[in-house]
N, C-alpha and C. Protein backbone atom coordinates (compact mmCIF):
# COMPACT_ATOMS: atom_id res chain seq x y z
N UNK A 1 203.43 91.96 164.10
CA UNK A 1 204.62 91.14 164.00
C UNK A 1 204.23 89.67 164.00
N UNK A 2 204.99 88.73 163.57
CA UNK A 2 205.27 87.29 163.45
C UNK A 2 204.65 86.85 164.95
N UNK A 3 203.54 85.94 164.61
CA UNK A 3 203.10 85.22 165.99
C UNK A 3 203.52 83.89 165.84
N UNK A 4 203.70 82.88 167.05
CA UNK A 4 204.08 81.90 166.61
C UNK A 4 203.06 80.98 166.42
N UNK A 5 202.75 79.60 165.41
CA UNK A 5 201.75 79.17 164.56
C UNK A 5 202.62 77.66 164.44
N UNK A 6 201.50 76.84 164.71
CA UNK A 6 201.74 75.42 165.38
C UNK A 6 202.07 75.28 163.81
N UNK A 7 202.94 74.18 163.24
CA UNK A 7 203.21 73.57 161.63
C UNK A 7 201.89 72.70 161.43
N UNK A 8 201.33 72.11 162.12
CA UNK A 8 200.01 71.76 161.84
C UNK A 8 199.24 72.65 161.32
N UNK A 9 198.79 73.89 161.76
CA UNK A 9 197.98 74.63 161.97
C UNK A 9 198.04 75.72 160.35
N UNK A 10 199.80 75.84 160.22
CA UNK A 10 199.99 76.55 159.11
C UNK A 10 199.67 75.55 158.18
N UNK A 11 199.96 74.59 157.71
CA UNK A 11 199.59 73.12 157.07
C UNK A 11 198.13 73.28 156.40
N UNK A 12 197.34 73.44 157.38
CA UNK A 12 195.72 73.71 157.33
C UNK A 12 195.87 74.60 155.98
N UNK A 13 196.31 75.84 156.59
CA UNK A 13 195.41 77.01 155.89
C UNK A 13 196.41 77.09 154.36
N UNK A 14 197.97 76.28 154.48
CA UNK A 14 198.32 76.58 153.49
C UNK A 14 197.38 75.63 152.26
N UNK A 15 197.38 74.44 152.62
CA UNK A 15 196.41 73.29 151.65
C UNK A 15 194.83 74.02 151.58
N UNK A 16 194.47 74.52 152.57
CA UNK A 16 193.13 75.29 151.80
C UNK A 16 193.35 76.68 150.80
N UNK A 17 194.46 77.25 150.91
CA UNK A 17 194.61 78.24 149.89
C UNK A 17 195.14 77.93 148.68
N UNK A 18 195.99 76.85 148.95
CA UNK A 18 196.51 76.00 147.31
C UNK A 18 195.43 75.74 146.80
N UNK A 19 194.41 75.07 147.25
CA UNK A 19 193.36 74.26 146.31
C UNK A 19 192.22 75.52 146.45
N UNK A 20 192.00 76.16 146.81
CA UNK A 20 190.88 77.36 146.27
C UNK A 20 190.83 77.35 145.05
N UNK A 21 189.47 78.19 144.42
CA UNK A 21 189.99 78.66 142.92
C UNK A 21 189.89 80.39 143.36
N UNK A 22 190.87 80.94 142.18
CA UNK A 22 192.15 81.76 142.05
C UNK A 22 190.38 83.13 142.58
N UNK A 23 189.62 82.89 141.57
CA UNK A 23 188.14 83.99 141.39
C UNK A 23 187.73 84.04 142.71
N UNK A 24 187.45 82.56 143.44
CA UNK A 24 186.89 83.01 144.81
C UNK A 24 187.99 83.49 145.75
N UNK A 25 189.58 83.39 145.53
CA UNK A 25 190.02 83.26 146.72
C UNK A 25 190.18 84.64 146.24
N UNK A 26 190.59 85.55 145.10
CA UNK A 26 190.43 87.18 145.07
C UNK A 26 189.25 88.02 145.39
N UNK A 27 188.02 87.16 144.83
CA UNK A 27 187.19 88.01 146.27
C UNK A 27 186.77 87.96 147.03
N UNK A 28 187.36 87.02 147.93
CA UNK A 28 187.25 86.99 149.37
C UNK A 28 188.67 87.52 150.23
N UNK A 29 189.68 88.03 149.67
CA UNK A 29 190.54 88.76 149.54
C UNK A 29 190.31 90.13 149.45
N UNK A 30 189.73 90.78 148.80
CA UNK A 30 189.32 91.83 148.23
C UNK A 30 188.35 92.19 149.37
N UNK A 31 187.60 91.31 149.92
CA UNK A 31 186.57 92.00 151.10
C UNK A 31 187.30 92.04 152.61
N UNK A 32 188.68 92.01 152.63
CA UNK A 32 189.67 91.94 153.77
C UNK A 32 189.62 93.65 154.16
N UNK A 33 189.60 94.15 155.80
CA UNK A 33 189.81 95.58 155.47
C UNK A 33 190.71 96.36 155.25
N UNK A 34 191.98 95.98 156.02
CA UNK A 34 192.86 96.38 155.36
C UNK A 34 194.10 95.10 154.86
N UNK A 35 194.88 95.49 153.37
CA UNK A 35 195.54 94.22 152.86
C UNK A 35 196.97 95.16 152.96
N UNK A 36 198.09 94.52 153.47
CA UNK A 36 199.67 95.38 153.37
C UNK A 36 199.79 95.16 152.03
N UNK A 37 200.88 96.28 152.12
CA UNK A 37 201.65 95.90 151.19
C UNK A 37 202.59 94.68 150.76
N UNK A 38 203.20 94.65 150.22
CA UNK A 38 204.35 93.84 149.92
C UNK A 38 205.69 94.15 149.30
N UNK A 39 206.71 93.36 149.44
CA UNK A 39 207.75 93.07 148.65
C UNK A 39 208.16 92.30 148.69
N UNK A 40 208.56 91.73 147.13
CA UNK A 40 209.09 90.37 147.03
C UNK A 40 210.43 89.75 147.16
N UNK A 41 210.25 88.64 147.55
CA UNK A 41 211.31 87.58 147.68
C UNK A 41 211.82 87.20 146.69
N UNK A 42 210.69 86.25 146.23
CA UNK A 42 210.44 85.57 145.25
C UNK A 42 209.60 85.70 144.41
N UNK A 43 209.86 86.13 143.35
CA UNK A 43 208.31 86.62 142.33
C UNK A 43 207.68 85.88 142.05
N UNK A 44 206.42 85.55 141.63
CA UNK A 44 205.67 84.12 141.44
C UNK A 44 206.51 83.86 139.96
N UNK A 45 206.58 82.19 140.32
CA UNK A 45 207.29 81.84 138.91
C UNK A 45 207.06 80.46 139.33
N UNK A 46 206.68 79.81 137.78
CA UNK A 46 205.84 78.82 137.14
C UNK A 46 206.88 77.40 136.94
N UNK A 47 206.82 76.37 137.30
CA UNK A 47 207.87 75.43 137.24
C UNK A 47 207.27 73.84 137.25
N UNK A 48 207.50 72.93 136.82
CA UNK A 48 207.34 71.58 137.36
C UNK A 48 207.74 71.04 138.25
N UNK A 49 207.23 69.93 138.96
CA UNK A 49 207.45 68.76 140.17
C UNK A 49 207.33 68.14 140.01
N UNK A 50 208.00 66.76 140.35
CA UNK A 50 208.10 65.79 140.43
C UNK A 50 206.96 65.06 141.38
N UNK A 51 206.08 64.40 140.99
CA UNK A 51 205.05 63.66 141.79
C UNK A 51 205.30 62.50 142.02
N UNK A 52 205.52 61.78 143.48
CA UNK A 52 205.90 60.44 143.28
C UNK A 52 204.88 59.58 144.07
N UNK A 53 204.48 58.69 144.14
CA UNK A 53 203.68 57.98 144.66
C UNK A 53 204.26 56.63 145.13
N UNK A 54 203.35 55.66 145.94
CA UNK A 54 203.77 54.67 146.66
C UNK A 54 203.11 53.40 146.35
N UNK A 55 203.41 52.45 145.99
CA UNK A 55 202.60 51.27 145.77
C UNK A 55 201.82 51.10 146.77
N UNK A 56 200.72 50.57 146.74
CA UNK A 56 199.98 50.73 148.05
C UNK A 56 199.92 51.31 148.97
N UNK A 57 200.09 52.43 148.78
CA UNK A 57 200.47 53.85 149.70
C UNK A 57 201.34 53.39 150.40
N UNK A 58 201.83 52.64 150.71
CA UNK A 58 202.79 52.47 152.08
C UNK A 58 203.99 51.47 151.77
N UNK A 59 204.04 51.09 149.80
CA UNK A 59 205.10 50.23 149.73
C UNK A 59 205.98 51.17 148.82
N UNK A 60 206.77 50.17 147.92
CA UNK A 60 207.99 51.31 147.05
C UNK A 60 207.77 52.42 146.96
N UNK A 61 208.04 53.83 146.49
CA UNK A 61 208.04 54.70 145.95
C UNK A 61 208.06 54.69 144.54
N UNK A 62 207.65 55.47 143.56
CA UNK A 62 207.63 55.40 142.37
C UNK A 62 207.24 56.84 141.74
N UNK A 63 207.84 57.03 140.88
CA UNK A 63 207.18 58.60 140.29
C UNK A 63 206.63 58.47 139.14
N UNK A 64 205.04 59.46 139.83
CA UNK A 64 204.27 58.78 139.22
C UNK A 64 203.85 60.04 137.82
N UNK A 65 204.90 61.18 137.61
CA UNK A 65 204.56 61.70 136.60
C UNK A 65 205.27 63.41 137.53
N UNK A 66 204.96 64.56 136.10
CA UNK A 66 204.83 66.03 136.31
C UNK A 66 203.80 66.70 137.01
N UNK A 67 203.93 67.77 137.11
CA UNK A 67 202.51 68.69 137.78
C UNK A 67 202.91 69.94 138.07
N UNK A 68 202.39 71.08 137.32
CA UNK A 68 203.04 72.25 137.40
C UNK A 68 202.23 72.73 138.65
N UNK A 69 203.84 73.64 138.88
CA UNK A 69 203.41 74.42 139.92
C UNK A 69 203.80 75.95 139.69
N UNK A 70 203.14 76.82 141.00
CA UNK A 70 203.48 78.23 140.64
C UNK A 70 203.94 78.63 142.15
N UNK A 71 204.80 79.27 142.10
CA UNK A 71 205.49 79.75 143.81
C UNK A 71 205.72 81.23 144.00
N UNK A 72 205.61 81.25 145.55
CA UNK A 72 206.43 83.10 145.19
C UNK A 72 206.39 83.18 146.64
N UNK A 73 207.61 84.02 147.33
CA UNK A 73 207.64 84.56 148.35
C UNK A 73 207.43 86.09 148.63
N UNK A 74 206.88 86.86 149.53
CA UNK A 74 206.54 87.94 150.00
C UNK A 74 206.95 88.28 151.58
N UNK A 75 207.46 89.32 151.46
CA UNK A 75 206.90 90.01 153.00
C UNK A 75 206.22 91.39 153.14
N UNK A 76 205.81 91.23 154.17
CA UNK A 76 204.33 92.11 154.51
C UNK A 76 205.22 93.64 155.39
N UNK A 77 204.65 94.43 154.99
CA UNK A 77 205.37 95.61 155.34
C UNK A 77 205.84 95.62 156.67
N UNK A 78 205.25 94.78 157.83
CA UNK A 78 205.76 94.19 159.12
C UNK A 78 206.73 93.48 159.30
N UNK A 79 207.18 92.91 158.29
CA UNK A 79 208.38 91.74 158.02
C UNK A 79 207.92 90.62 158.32
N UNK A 80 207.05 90.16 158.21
CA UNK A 80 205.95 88.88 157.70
C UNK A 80 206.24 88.41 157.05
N UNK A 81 207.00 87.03 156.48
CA UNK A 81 207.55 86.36 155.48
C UNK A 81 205.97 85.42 155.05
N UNK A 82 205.29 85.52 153.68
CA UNK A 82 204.82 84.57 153.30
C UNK A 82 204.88 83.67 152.43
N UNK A 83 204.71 82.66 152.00
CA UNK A 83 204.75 81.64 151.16
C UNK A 83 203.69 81.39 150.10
N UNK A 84 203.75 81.39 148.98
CA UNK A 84 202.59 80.94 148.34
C UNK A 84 202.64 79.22 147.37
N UNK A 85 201.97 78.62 147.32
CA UNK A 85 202.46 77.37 146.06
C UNK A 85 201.48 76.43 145.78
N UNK A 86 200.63 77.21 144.57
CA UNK A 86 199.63 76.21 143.85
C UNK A 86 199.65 75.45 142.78
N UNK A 87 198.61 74.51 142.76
CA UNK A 87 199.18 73.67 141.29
C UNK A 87 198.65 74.38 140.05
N UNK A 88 199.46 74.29 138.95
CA UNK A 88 198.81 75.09 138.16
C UNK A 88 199.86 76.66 137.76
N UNK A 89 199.31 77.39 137.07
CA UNK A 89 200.25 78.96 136.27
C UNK A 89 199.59 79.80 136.70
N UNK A 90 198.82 79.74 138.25
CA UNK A 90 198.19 81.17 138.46
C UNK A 90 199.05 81.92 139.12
N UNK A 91 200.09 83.18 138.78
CA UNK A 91 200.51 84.00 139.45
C UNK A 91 199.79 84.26 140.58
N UNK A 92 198.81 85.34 140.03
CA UNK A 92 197.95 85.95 141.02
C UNK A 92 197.88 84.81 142.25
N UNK A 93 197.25 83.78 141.70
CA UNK A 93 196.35 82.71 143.11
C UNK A 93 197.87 82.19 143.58
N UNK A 94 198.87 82.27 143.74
CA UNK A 94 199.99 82.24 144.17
C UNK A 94 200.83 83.24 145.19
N UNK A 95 200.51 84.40 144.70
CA UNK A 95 200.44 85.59 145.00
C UNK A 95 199.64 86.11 146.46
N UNK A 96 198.26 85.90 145.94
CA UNK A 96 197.08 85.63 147.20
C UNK A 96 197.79 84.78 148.22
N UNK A 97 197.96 83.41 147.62
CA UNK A 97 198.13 82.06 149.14
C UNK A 97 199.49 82.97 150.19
N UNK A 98 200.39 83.90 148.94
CA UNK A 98 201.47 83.93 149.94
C UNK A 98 200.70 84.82 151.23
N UNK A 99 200.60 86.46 149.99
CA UNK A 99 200.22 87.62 151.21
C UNK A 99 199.02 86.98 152.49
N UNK A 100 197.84 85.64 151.76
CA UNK A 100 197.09 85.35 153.11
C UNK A 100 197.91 84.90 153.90
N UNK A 101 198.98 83.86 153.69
CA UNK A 101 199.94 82.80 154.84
C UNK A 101 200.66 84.34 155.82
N UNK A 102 201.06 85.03 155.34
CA UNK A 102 201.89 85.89 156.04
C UNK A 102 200.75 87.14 156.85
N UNK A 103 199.56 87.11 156.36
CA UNK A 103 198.90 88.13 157.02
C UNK A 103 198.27 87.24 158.33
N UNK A 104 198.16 85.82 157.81
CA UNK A 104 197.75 84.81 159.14
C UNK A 104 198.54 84.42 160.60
N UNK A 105 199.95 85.05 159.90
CA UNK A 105 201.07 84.96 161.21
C UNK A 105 200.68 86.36 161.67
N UNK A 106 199.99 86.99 161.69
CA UNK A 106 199.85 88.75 161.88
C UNK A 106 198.37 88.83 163.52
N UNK A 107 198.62 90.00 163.71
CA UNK A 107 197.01 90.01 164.59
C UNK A 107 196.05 90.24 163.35
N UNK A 108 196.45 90.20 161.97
CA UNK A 108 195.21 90.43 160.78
C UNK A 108 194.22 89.01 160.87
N UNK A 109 194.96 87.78 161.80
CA UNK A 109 194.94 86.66 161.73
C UNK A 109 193.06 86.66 161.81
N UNK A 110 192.50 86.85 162.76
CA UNK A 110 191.23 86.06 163.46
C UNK A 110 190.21 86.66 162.11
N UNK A 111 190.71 88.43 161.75
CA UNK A 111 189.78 88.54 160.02
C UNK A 111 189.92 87.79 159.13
N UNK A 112 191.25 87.26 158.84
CA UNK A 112 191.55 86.68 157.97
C UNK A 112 190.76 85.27 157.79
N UNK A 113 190.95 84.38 159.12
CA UNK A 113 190.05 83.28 159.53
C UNK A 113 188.52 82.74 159.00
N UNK A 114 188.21 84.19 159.21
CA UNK A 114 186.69 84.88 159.41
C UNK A 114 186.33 84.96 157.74
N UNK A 115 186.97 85.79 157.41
CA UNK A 115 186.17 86.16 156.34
C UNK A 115 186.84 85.79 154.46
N UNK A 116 188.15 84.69 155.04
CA UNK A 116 188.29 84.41 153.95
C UNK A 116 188.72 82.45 154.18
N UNK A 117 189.21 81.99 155.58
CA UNK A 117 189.04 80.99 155.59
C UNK A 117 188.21 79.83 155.85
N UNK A 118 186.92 80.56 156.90
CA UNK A 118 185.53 79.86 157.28
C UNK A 118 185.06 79.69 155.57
N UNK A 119 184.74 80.37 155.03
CA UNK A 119 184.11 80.44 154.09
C UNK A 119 184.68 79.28 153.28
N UNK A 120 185.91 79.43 152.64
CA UNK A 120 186.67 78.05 151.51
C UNK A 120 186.67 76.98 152.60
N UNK A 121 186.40 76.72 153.65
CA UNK A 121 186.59 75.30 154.45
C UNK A 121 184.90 75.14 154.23
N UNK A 122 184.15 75.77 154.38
CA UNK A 122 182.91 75.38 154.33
C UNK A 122 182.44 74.96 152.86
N UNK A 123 183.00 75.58 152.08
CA UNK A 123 182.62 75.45 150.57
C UNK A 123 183.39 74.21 150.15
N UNK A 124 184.85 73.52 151.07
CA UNK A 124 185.29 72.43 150.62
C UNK A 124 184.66 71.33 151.08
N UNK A 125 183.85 71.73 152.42
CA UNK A 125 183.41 70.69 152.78
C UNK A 125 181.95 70.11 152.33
N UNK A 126 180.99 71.27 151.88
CA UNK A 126 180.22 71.35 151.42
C UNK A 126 180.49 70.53 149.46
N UNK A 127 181.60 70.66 148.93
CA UNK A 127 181.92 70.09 147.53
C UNK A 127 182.25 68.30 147.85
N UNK A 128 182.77 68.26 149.37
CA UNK A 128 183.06 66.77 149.31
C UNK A 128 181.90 66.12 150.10
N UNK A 129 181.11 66.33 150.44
CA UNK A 129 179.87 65.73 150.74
C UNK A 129 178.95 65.75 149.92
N UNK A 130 178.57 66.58 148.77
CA UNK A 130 178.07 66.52 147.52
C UNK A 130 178.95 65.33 146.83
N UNK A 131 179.94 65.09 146.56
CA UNK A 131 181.00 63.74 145.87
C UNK A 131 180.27 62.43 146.46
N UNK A 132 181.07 62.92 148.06
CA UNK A 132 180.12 61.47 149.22
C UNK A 132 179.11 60.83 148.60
N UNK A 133 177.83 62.04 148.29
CA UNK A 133 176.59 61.66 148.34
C UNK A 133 176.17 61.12 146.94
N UNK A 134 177.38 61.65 145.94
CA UNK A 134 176.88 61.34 144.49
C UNK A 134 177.27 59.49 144.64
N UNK A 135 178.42 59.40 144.98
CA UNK A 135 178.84 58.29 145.24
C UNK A 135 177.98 57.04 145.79
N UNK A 136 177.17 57.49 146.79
CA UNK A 136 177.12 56.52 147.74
C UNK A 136 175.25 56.41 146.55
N UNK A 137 174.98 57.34 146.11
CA UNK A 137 173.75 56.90 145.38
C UNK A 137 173.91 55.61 144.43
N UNK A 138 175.57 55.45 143.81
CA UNK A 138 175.45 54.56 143.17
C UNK A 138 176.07 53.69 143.97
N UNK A 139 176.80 53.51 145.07
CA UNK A 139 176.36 52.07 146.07
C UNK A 139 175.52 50.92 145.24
N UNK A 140 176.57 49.50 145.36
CA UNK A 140 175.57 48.46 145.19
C UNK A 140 175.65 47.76 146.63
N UNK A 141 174.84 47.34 147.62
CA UNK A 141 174.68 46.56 148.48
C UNK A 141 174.94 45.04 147.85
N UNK A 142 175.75 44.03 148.13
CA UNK A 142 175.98 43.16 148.18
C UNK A 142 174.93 42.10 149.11
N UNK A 143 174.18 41.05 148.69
CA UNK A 143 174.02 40.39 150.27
C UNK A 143 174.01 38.40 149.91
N UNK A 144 174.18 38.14 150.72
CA UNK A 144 173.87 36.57 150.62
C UNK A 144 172.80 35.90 151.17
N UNK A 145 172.26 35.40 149.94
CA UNK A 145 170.71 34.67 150.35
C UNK A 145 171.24 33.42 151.16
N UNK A 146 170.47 32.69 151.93
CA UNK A 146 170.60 31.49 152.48
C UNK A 146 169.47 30.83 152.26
N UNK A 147 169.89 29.53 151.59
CA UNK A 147 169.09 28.89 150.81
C UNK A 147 168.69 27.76 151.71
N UNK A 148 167.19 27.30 152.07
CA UNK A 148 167.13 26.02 152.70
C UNK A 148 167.51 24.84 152.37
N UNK A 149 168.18 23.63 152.68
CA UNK A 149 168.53 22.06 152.69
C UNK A 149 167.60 21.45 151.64
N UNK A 150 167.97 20.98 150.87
CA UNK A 150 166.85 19.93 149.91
C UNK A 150 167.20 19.06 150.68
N UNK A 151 166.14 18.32 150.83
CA UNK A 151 165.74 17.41 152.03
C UNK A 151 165.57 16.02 150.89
């Protein structure tokens, strides 16, 4: 049954299952031992959003364009309500984010953790420190000479 799960905490794992890709997050899915069933809410279905952005992050608002998305609701043969919503037309990887969000409110939770969320947090963190590092190679150091007095 439904455990209760800090909005921080769901936050986490929902933004690491949106941004997965669809191949790794099905087989690391696929190596879960047991996966419920389902029935749907909401069938995955494909739509646009509105993206808006902020002048200087923190002044006007402004929209700053489209960005498809794909959504779908599920519950888990426990009555586990999950959520799914990535960017992009992947049913399936939509599909996945929901049944993981709803198997994570479950005692399926600490496998789930284990063997499909350690892994994409390590592989994200491991992709943005490779960026870091490409980055910082092209670093220019700035410096100022100090020139002696003509006398």
């Amino acid at each position: 049954m439904t455990q209760e799960i800090s909005p921080h905490r769901r936050k986490g794992w929902m933004s690491l299952l949106a941004t997965a890709e669809e191949g790794r997050l099905d087989a690391l899915f696929e190596g879960l031992d047991d996966t419920p069933t389902h029935d749907w809410l909401r069938v995955p279905e494909t739509g646009g959003v509105m993206v808006r952005g902020r002048t200087g992050g923190t002044g006007a608002p402004f929209n700053l364009g489209e960005m498809t998305v794909t959504r779908c609701t599920l519950k888990i043969a426990d009555g586990t309500v999950g959520h799914g919503y990535v960017q992009g037309r992947s049913k399936r990887q939509a599909e996945l984010a929901a049944k993981l969000d709803a198997m994570l409110q479950t005692a399926a939770a600490p496998q789930v953790e284990e063997r499909v969320l350690a892994p994409l947090r390590k592989e994200r963190t491991a992709r943005k420190d490779a960026r870091a590092a490409k980055a910082a190679a092209t670093k220019v150091d700035f410096f100022t000479m100090v020139r002696g007095e003509d006398g």
